[in-house]
Protein backbone atom coordinates (compact mmCIF):
# COMPACT_ATOMS: atom_id res chain seq x y z
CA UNK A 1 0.00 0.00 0.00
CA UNK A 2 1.18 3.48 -0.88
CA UNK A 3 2.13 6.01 2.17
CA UNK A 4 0.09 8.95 1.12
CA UNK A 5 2.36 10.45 3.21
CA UNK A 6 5.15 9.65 1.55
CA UNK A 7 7.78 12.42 0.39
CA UNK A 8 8.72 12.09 -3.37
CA UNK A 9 12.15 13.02 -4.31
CA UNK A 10 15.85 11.60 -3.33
CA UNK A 11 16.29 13.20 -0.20
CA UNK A 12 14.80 13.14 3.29
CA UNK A 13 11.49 15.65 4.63
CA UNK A 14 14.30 17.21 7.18
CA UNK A 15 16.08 18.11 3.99
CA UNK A 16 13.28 20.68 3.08
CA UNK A 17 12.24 22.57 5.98
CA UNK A 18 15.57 23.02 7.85
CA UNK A 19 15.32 25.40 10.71
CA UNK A 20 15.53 28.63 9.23
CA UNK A 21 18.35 31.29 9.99
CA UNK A 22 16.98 34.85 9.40
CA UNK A 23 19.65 36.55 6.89
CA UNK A 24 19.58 39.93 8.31
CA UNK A 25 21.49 38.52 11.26
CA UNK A 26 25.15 40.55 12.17
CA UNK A 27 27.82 38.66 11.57
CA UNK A 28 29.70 37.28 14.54
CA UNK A 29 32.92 34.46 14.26
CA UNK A 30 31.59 32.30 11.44
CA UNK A 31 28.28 34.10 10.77
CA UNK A 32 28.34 36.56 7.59
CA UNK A 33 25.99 39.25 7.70
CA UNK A 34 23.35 38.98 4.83
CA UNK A 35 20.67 41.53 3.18
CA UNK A 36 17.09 41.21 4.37
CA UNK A 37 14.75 40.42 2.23
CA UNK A 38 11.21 41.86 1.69
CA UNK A 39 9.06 38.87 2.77
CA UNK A 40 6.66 40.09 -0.62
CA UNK A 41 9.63 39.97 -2.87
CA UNK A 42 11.19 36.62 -2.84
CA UNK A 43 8.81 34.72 -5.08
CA UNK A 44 8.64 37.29 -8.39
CA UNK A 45 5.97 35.36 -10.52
CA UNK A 46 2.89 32.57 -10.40
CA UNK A 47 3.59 29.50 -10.84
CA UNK A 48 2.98 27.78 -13.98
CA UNK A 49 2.72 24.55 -14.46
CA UNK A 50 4.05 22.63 -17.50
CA UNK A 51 4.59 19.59 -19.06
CA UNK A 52 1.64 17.18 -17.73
CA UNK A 53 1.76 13.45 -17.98
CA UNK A 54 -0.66 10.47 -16.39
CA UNK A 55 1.35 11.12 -13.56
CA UNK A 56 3.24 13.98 -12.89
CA UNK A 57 3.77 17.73 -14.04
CA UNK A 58 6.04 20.41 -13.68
CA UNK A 59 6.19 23.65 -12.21
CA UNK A 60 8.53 26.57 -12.66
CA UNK A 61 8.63 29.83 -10.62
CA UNK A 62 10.47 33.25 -10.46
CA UNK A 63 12.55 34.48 -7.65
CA UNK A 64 14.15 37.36 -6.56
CA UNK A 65 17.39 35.39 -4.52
CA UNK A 66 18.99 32.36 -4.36
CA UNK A 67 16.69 29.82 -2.49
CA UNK A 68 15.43 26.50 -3.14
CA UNK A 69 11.71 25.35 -3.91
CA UNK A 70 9.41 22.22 -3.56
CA UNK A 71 6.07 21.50 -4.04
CA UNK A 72 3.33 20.22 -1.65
CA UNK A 73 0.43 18.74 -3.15
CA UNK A 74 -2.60 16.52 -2.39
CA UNK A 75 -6.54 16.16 -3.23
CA UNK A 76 -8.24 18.58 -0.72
CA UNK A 77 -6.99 22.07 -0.31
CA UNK A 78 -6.99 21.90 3.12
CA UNK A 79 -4.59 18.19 3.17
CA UNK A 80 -1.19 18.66 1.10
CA UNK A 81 0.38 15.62 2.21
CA UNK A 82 2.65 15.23 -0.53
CA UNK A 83 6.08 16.77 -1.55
CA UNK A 84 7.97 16.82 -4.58
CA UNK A 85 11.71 18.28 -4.75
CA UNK A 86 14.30 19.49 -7.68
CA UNK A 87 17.35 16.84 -7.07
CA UNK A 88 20.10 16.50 -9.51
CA UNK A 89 22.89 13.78 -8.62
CA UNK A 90 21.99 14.07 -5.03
CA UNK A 91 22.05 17.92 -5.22
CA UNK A 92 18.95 19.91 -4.46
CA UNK A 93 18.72 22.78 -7.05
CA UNK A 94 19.11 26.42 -6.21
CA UNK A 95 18.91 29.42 -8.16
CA UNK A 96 18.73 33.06 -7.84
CA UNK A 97 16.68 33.69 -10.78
CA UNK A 98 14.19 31.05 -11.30
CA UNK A 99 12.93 27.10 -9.98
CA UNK A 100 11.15 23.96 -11.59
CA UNK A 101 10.50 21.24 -10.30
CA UNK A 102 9.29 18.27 -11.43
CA UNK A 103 5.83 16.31 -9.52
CA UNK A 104 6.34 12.47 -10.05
CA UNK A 105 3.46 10.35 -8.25
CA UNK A 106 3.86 6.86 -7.98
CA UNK A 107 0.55 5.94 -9.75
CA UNK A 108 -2.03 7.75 -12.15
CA UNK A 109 -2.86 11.46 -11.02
CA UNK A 110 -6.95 12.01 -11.41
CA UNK A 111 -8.07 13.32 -13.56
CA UNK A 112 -12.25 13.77 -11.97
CA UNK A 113 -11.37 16.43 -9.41
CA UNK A 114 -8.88 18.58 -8.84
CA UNK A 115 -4.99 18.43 -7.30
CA UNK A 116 -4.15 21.51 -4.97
CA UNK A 117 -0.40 22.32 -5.05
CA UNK A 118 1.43 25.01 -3.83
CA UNK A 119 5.15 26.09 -4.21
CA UNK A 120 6.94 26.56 -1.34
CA UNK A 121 11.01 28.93 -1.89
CA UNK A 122 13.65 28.94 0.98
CA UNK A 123 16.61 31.43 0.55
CA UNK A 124 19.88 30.54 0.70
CA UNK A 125 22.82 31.98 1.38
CA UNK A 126 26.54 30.64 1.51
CA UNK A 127 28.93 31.96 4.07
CA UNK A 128 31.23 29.23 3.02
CA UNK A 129 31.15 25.19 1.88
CA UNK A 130 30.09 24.54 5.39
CA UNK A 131 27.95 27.09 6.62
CA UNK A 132 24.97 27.78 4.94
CA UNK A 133 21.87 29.83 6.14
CA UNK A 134 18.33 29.61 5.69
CA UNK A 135 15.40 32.02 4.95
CA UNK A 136 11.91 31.92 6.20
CA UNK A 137 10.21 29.95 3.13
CA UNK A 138 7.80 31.59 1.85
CA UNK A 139 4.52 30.30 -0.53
CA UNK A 140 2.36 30.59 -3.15
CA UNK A 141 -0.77 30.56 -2.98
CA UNK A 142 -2.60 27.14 -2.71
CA UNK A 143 -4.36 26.42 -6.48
CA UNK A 144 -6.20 23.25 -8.05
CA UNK A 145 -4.83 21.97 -11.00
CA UNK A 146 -6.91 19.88 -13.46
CA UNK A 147 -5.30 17.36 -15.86
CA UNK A 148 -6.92 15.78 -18.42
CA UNK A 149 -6.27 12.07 -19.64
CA UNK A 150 -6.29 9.54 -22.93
CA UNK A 151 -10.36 8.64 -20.82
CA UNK A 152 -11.19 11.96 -21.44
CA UNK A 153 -14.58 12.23 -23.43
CA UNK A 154 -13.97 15.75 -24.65
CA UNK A 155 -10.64 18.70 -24.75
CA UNK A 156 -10.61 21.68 -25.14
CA UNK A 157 -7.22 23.23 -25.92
CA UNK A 158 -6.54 27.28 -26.63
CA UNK A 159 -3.65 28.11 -28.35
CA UNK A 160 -2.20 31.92 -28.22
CA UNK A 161 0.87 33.38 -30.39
CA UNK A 162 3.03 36.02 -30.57
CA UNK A 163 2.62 38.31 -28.23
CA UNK A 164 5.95 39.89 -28.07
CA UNK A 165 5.61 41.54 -24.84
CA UNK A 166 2.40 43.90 -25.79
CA UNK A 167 1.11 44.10 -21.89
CA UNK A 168 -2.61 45.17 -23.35
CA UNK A 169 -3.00 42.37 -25.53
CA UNK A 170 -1.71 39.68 -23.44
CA UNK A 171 -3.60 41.20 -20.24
CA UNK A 172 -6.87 40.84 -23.10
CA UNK A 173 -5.39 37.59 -23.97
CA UNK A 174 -5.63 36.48 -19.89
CA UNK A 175 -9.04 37.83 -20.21
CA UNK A 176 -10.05 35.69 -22.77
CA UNK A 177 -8.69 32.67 -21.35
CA UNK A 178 -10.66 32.81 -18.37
CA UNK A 179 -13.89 32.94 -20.35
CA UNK A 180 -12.85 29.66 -22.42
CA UNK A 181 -11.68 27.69 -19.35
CA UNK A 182 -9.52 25.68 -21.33
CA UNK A 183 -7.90 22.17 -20.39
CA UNK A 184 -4.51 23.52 -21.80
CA UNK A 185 -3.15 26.34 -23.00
CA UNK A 186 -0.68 26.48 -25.74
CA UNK A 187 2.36 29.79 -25.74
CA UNK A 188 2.91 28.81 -29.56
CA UNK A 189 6.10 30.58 -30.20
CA UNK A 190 7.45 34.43 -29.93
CA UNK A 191 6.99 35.34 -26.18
CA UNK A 192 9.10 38.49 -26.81
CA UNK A 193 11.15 40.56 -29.12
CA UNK A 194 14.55 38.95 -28.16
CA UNK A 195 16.34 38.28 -25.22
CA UNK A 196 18.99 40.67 -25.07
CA UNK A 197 21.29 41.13 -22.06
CA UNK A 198 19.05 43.38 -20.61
CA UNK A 199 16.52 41.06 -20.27
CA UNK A 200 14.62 38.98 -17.67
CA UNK A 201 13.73 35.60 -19.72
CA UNK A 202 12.12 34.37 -16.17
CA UNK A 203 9.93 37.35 -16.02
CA UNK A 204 8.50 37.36 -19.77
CA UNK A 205 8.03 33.43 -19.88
CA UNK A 206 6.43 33.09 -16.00
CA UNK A 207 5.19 36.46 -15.10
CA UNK A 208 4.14 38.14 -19.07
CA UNK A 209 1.13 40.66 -16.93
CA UNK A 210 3.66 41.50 -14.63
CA UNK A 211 1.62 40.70 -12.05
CA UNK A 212 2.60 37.56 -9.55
CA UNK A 213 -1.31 37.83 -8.98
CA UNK A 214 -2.26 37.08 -12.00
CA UNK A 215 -1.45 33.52 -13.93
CA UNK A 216 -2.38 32.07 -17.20
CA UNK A 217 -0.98 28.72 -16.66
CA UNK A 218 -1.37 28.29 -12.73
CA UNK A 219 -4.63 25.87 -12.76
CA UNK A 220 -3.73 24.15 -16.06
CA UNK A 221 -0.69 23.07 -18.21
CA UNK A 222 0.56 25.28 -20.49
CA UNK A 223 2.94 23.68 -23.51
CA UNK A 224 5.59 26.12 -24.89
CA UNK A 225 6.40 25.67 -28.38
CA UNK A 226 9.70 27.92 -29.31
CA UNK A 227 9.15 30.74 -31.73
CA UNK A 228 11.93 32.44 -33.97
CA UNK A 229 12.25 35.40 -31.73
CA UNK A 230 12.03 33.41 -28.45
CA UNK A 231 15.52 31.78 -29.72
CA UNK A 232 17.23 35.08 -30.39
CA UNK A 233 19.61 37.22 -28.12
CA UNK A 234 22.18 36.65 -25.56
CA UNK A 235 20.12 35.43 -22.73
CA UNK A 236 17.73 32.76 -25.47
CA UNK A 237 19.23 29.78 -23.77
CA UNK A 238 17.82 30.73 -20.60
CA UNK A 239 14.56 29.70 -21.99
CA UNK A 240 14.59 26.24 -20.59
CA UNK A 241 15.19 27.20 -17.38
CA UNK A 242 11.94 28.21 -17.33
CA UNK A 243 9.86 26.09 -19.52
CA UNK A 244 11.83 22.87 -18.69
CA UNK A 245 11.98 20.31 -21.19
CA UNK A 246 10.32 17.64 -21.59
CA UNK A 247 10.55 14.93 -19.21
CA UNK A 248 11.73 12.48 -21.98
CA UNK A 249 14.44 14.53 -24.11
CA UNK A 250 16.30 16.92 -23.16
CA UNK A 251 17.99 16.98 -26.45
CA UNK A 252 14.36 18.08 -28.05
CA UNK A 253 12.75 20.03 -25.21
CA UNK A 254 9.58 20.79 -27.00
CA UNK A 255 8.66 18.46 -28.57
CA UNK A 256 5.86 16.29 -27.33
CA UNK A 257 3.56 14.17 -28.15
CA UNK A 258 0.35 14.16 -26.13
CA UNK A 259 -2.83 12.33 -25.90
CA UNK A 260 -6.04 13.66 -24.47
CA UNK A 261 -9.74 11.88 -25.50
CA UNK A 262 -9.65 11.74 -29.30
CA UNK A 263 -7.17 13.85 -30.13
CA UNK A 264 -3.19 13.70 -30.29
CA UNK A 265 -1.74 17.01 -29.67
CA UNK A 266 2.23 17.12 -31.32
CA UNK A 267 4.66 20.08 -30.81
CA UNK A 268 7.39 20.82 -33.65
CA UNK A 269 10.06 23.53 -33.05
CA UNK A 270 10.80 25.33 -36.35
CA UNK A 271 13.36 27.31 -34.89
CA UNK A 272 14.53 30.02 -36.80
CA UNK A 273 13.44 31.39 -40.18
CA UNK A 274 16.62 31.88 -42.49
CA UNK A 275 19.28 28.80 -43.12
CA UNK A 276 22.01 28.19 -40.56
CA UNK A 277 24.84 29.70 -42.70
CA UNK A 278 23.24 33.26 -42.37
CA UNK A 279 25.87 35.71 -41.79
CA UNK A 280 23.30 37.41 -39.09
CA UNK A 281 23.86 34.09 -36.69
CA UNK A 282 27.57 34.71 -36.92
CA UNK A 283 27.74 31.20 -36.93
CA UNK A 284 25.84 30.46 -33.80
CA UNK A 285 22.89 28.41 -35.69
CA UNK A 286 22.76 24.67 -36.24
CA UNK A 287 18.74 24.50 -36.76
CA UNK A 288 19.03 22.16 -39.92
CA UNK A 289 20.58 19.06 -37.97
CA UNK A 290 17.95 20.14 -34.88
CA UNK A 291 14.37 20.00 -37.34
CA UNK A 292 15.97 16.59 -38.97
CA UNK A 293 16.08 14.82 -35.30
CA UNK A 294 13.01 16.23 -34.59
CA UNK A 295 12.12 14.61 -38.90
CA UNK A 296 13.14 11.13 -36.81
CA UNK A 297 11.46 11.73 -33.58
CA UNK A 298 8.04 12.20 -35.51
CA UNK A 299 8.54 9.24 -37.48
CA UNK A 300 8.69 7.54 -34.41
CA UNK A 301 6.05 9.06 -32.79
CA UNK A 302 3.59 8.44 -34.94
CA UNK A 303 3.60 4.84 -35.30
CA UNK A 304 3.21 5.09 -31.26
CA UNK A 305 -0.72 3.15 -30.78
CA UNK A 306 -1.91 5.91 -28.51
CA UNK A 307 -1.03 8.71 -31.32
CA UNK A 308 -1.57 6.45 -34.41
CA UNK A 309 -5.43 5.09 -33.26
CA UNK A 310 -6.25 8.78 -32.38
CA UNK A 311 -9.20 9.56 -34.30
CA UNK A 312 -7.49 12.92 -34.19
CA UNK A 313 -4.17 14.36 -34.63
CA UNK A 314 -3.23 18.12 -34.85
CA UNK A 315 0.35 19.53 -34.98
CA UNK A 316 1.50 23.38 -33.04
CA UNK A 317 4.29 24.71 -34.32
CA UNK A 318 5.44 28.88 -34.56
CA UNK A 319 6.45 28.96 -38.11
CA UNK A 320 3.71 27.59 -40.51
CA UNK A 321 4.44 24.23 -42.55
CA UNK A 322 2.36 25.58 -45.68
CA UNK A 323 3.01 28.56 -48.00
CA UNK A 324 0.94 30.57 -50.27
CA UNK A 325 1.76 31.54 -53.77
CA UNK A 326 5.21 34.00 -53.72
CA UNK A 327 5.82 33.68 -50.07
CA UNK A 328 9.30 33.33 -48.83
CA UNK A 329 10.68 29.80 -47.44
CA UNK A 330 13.40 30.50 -45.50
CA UNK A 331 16.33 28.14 -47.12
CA UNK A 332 17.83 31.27 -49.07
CA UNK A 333 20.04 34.11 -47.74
CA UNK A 334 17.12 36.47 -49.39
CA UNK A 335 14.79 37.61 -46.29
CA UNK A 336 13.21 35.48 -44.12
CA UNK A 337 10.62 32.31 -44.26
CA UNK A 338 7.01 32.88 -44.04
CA UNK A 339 6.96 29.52 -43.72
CA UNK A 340 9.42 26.42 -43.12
CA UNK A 341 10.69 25.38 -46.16
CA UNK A 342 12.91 23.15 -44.23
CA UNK A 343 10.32 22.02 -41.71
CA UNK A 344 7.62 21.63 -44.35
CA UNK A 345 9.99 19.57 -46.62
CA UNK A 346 11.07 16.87 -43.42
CA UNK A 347 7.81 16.72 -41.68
CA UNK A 348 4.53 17.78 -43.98
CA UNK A 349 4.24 14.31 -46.03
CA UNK A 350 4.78 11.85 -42.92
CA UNK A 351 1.49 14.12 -41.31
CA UNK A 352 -0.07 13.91 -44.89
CA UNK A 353 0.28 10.22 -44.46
CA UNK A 354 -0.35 9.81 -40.73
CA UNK A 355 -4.30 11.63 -42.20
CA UNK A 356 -3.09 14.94 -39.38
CA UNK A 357 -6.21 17.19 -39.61
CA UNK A 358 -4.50 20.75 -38.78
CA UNK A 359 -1.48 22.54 -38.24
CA UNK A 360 -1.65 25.27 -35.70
CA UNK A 361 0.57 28.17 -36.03
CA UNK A 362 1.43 31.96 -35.72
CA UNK A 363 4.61 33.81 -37.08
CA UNK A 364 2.89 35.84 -39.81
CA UNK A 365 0.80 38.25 -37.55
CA UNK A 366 -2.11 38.02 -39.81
CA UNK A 367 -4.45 35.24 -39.04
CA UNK A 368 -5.61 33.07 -41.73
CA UNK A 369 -6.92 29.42 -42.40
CA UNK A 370 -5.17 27.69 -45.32
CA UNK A 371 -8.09 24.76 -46.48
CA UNK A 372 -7.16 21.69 -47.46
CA UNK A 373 -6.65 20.47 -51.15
CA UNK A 374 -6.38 17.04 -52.66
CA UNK A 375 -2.53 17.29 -52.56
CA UNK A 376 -2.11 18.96 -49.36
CA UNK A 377 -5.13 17.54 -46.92
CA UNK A 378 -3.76 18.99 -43.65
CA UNK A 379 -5.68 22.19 -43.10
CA UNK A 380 -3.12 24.86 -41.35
CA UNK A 381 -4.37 27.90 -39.00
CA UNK A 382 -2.09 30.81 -38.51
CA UNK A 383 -2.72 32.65 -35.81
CA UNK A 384 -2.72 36.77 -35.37
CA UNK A 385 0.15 39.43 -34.56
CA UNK A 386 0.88 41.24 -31.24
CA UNK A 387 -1.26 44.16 -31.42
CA UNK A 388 -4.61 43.99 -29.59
CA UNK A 389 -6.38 44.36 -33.50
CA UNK A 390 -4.25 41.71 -34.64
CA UNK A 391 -4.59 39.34 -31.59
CA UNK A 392 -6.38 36.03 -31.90
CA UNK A 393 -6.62 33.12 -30.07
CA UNK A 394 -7.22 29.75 -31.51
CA UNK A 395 -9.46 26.78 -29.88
CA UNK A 396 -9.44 23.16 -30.09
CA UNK A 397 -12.51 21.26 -29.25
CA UNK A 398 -12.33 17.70 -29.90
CA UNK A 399 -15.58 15.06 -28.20
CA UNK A 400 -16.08 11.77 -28.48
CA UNK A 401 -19.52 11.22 -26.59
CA UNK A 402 -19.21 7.47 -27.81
CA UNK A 403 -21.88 7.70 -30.61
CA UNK A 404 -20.14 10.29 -32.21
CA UNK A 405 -16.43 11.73 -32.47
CA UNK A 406 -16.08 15.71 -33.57
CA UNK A 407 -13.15 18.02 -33.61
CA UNK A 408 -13.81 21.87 -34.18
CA UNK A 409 -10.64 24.56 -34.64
CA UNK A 410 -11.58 28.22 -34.44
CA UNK A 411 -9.68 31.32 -34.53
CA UNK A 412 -11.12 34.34 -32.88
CA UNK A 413 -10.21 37.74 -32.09
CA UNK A 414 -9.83 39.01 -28.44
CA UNK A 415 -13.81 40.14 -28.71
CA UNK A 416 -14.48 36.78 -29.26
CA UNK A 417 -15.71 36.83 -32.79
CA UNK A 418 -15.22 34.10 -34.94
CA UNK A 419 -12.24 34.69 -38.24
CA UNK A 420 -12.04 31.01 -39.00
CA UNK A 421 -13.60 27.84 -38.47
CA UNK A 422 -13.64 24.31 -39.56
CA UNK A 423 -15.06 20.89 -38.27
CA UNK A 424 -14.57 17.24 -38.45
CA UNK A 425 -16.92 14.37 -37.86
């Protein structure tokens, strides 16, 4: 029988709360005197959670110091008997910037009722290898999570795009979301303009309303699937610190392959839109090699039974797989891809042939829906641009009620009126 009291993680519960040392203290002999600390100021976003499985998710979290977090979670809000903790080769992670860590229950999570978490940060501070000193912790609030499963008799999935840092439109976009209530939330690509040294990745990716109070991604997943500019500028590869990668590759972080009621949900990252040898990446690109793992990966993944037998099957990536007459594909030195020659070239006829429905995706900030032909049967929708009259949001419903399957995509604008629509059955 399980102890549902049972910490999860590799090292002991005294481990986690150790008797806390308040760092304002004056240093006497070994002691080092440290800053206080605004108790308000140590955890600088929500949490969001990321990366959900049958039975386990993750969760990342901004913070002001170096400290370490864990999460305690259970089935009641008012009982959180369980406790999950970042580890690495014995190590428990710290950071000054930002935390994930990673929920792994020993048996299927449910998926009828909710599971209240909440993220608990210690600071830390090093006076040397052998005395260290301890913070009050502090906490999030405590918020139920709801995960959805392969049982699941209908999804519903919103996907949002490019929003390049434009606080009204995302603080519409948060709007939005809350009226939908969706399962999951796709960020499909360009968070921000770049991440220059100047920068707070953490803060754009965890906290984009700049508002700790206010989360998009705190009481369901959210799936991050890279956009060109999200890859661009000194601090990019600070990315996966927040939006850790996926628990089964770290050598392709985002891409996933998901089942929930009828429909398979995959993530492809395009990565950026000109060819490697572009004198603008000064050499710093090797995307080509990167989209043809990710060409293997797919093959793989869809001969999997769970994505294969999914009535189903609809594909999020930023940089859309089909053109239009003229447009650009990005495997010349002249300007920049509208869409992925490279991607579309690898990956578009194994989804012809594994009968994909859609292809979600953004990069062109002009929404459209690209209908299917008798060559090219995957439909693709592109999603809008940054500004609140470009902004869109597109929606996945997908039912099977078990006398009938459906799966409706819409794209709508942030007053909710319908742009584009299609539906299966």
């Amino acid at each position: 029988m399980f102890n549902r009291r049972q910490f999860l993680g590799s090292v002991p519960v005294s481990a986690v709360a150790i008797s806390t040392v308040h760092l304002n203290a004056q240093a006497h002999g070994n002691e080092v005197q440290t800053d206080s600390t605004n108790a308000g100021e140590l955890i600088a976003s929500p949490p969001v959670v990321q990366n959900p499985r049958s039975n386990g998710f993750g969760v990342s979290v901004a913070v002001n110091q170096l400290a370490t977090a864990w999460v305690e979670y259970g089935f009641r809000k008012d009982d959180l008997p369980f406790t999950a903790v970042a580890s690495q080769h014995g190590l428990i992670r710290a950071d000054d910037r930002v935390l994930h860590v990673r929920v792994h229950h020993p048996e299927a999570l449910p998926i009828d009722r909710p599971i209240f978490y909440r993220v608990k940060v210690q600071p830390l501070r090093y006076a040397n290898a052998y005395v260290l000193e301890r913070g009050e912790p502090q906490s999030t609030a405590t918020y139920p999570l709801r995960l959805t499963s392969t049982a699941a008799p209908r999804i519903r999935i919103v996907s949002i795009n490019d929003t390049h840092e434009n606080l009204e439109t995302i603080h519409s976009l948060h709007r939005e979301i809350e009226k939908l209530d969706p399962d999951l939330l796709i960020w499909n690509g360009d968070s921000c303009n770049d991440f220059d040294a100047s920068d707070s990745p953490e803060q754009i990716l965890l906290n984009p309303a700049q508002n700790p109070q206010r989360s998009w991604a705190s009481t369901r997943p959210i799936l991050f699937s890279n956009g060109n500019h999200d890859v661009r500028g000194q601090r990019a590869r600070e990315v996966i610190d927040s939006f850790a990668a996926a628990p089964e590759s770290s050598e392709l972080p985002y891409n996933q392959a998901l089942r929930f009621g009828p429909l398979a949900l995959i993530t492809l990252d395009t990565g950026e839109d000109k060819p490697d040898h572009h004198p603008v990446f000064a050499g710093t690109a090797a995307y080509e090699p990167y989209r043809e793992k990710q060409a293997t990966w797919l093959s793989q993944t869809l001969e999997r039974s769970e994505i294969a037998d999914a009535p189903y099957k609809v594909v999020a990536c930023h940089i859309p797989l089909r053109g239009t007459d003229g447009q650009n594909d990005g495997t010349t030195l002249d300007g920049y891809a509208s869409y992925s020659g490279f991607g579309a070239k690898l990956w578009l006829p194994m989804l012809k042939q594994a009968n994909c429905q859609a292809i979600v995706s953004g990069h062109m900030h002009r929404d459209r829906l690209d209908a299917a032909s008798k060559d090219m049967p995957v439909l693709q929708f592109v999603g809008g641009g940054p500004k609140p009259d470009q902004a869109t949001l597109t929606i996945i419903d997908a039912s099977d009620d078990g006398n009938q399957k459906s799966l409706t995509i819409r794209i709508v604008d942030l007053d909710g009126k319908v742009l584009h629509e299609h539906q299966w059955s």
